[in-house]
Protein backbone atom coordinates (compact mmCIF):
# COMPACT_ATOMS: atom_id res chain seq x y z
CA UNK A 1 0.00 0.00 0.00
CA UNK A 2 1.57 3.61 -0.94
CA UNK A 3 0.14 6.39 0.67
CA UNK A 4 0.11 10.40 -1.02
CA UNK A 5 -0.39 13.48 0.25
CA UNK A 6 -3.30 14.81 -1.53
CA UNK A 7 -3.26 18.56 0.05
CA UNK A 8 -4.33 21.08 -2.13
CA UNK A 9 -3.73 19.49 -5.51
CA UNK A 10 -7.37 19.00 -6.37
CA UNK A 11 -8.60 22.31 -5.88
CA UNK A 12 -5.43 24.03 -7.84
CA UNK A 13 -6.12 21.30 -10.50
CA UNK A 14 -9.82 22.02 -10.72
CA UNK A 15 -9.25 25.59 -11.18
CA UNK A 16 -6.52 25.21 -13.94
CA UNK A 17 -8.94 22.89 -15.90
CA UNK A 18 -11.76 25.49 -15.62
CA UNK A 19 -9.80 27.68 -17.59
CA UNK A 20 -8.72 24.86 -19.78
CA UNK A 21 -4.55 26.31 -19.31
CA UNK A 22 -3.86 22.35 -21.03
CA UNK A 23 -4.83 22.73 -24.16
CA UNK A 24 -4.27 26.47 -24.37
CA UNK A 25 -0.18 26.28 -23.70
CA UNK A 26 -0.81 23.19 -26.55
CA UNK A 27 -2.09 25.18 -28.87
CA UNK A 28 0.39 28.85 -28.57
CA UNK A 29 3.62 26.56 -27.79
CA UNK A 30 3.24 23.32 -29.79
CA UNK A 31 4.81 20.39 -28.93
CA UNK A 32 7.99 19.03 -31.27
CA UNK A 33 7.36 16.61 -33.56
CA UNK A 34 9.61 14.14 -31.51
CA UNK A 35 7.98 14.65 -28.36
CA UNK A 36 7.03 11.93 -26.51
CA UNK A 37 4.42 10.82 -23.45
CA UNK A 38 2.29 14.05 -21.91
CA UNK A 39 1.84 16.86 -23.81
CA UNK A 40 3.81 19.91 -23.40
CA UNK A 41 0.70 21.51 -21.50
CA UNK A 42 -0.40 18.76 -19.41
CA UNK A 43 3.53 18.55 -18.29
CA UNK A 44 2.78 22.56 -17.45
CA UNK A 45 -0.10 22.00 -15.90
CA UNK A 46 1.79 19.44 -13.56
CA UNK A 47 4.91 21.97 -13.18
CA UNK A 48 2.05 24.88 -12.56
CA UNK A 49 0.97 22.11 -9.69
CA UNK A 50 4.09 21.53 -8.40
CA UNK A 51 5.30 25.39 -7.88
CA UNK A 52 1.92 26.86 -6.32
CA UNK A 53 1.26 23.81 -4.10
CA UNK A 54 4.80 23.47 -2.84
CA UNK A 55 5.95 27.73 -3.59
CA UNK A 56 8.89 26.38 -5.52
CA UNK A 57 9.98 27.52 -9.22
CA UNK A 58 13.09 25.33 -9.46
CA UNK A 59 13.04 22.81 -12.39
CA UNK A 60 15.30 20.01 -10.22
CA UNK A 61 12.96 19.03 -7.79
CA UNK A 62 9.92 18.74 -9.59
CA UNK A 63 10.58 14.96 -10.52
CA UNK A 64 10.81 13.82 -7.43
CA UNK A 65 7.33 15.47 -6.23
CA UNK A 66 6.05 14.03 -9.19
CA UNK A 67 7.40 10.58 -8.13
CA UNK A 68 5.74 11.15 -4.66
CA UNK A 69 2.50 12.47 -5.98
CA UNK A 70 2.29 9.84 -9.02
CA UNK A 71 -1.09 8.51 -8.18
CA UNK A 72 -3.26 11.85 -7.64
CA UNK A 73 -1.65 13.43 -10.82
CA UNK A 74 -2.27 10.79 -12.86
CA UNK A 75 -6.13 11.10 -11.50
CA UNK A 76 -5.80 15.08 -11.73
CA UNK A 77 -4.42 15.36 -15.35
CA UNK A 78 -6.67 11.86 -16.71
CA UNK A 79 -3.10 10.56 -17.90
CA UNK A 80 -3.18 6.78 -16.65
CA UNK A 81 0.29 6.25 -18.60
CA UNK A 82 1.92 9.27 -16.47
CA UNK A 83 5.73 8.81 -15.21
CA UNK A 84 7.84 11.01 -12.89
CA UNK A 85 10.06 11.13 -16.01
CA UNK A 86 7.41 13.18 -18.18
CA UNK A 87 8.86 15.67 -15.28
CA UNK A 88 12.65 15.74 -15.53
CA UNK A 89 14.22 18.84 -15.15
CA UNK A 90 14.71 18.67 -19.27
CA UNK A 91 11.80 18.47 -20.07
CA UNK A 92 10.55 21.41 -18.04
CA UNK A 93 14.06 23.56 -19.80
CA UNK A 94 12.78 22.63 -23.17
CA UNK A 95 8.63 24.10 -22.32
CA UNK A 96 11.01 27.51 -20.45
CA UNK A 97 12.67 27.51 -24.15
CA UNK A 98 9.58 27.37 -25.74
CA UNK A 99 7.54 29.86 -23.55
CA UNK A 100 10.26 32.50 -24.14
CA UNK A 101 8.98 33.49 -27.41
CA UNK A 102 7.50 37.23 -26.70
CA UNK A 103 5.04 37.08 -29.71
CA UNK A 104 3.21 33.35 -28.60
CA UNK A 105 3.17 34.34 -25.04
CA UNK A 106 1.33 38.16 -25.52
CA UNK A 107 -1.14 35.45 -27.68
CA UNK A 108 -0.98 33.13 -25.23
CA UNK A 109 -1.97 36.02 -22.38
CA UNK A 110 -4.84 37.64 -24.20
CA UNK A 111 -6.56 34.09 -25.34
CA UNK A 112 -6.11 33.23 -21.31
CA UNK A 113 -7.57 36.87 -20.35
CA UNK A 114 -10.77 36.46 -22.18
CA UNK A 115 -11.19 32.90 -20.15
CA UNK A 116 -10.13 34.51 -17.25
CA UNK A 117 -11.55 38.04 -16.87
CA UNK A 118 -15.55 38.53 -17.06
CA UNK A 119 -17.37 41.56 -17.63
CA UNK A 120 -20.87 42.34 -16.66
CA UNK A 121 -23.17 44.86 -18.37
CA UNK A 122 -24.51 47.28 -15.85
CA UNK A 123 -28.23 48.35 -15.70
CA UNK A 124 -29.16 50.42 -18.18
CA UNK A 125 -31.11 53.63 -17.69
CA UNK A 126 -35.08 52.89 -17.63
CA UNK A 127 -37.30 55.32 -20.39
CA UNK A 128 -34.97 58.34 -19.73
CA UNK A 129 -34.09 57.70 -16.03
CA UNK A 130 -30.62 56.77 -14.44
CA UNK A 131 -29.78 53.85 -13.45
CA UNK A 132 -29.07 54.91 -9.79
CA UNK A 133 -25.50 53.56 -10.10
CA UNK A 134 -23.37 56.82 -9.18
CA UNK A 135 -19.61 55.06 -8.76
CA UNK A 136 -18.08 51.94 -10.24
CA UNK A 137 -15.31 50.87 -8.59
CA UNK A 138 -12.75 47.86 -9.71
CA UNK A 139 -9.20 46.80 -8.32
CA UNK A 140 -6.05 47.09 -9.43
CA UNK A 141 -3.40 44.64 -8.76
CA UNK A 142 0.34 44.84 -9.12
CA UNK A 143 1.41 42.38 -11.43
CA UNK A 144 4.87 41.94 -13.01
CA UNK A 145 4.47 42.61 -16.41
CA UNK A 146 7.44 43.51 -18.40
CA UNK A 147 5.33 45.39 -21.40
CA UNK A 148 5.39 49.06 -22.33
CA UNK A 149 3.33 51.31 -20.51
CA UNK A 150 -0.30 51.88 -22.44
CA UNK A 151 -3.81 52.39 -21.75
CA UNK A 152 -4.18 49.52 -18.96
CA UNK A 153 -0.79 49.15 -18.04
CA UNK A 154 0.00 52.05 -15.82
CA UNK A 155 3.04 52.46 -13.92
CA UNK A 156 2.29 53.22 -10.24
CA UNK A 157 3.29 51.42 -6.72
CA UNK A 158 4.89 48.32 -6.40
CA UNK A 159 4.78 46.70 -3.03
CA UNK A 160 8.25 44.98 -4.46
CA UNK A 161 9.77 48.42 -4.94
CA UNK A 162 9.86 48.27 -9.04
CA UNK A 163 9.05 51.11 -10.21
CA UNK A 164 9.97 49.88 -13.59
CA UNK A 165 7.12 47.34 -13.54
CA UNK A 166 3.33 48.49 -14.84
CA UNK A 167 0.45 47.42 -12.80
CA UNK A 168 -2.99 46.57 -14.07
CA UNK A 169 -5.92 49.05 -14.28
């Protein structure tokens, strides 16, 4: 009998299939034509598992999670074929060459934005009359985008002290 940590896996999983990240990394960064087992975005999905459950970015370690975790990932990501191996630190330097391409990743980011961001219409004046809605209000959040300045990138405070960095408005 092996035992696994389940933690927070499903919900983190559940949430990155909801916006269906799998298929979208598959279709702006393509896998070779020699690539073999997992896709390139179900192996990003798994990485994308392994650094916000465990808060860890480095490529080394993420094969032996994956070797710890085999069971649940291979229920998370429906691959019943899945081996630590589909997570070697190579694998995972080849998807970081491919996601370096500027033009597929400011793609990538705008077909992920429309799954991600919703807008809702407001109420609409009735025969003449306002609506009654006087101020609309939304947040702004820093996040570390390394694009020009422009109509929703503005550059303002950064809680990590970049001023150099644009936040969203």
């Amino acid at each position: 009998m092996r035992v696994e940590q389940v933690s927070d896996l499903p919900l983190l999983a559940d949430h990155l299939k909801r916006c269906d990240l799998s298929s979208l990394l598959d279709e702006y960064f393509p896998d070779h034509g020699l690539w073999k087992g997992i896709s390139g975005g179900q192996v990003g999905i798994g990485w994308l598992l392994y650094i916000l459950s465990q808060g860890d970015h480095r490529l080394s370690h993420v094969e032996d999670w994956a070797d710890l975790h085999i069971r649940t990932l291979k229920a998370l990501l429906g691959v019943p074929k899945l081996r630590s191996i589909d997570f070697c630190d190579d694998r995972l330097g080849r998807l970081l060459d491919r996601y370096s391409s500027e033009d597929r990743w400011y793609a990538f980011e705008q077909a992920l934005g429309e799954r991600l961001l919703q807008i809702y219409p407001l109420q609409t004046p009735v025969q003449g009359r306002e609506s009654g809605i006087e101020v609309v209000r939304t947040d702004s959040f820093n996040a570390p985008q390394f694009r020009p300045k422009g109509e929703l990138f503005t550059h303002g405070y950064s809680k990590q002290r970049r001023s150099d960095q644009p936040f969203v408005r």
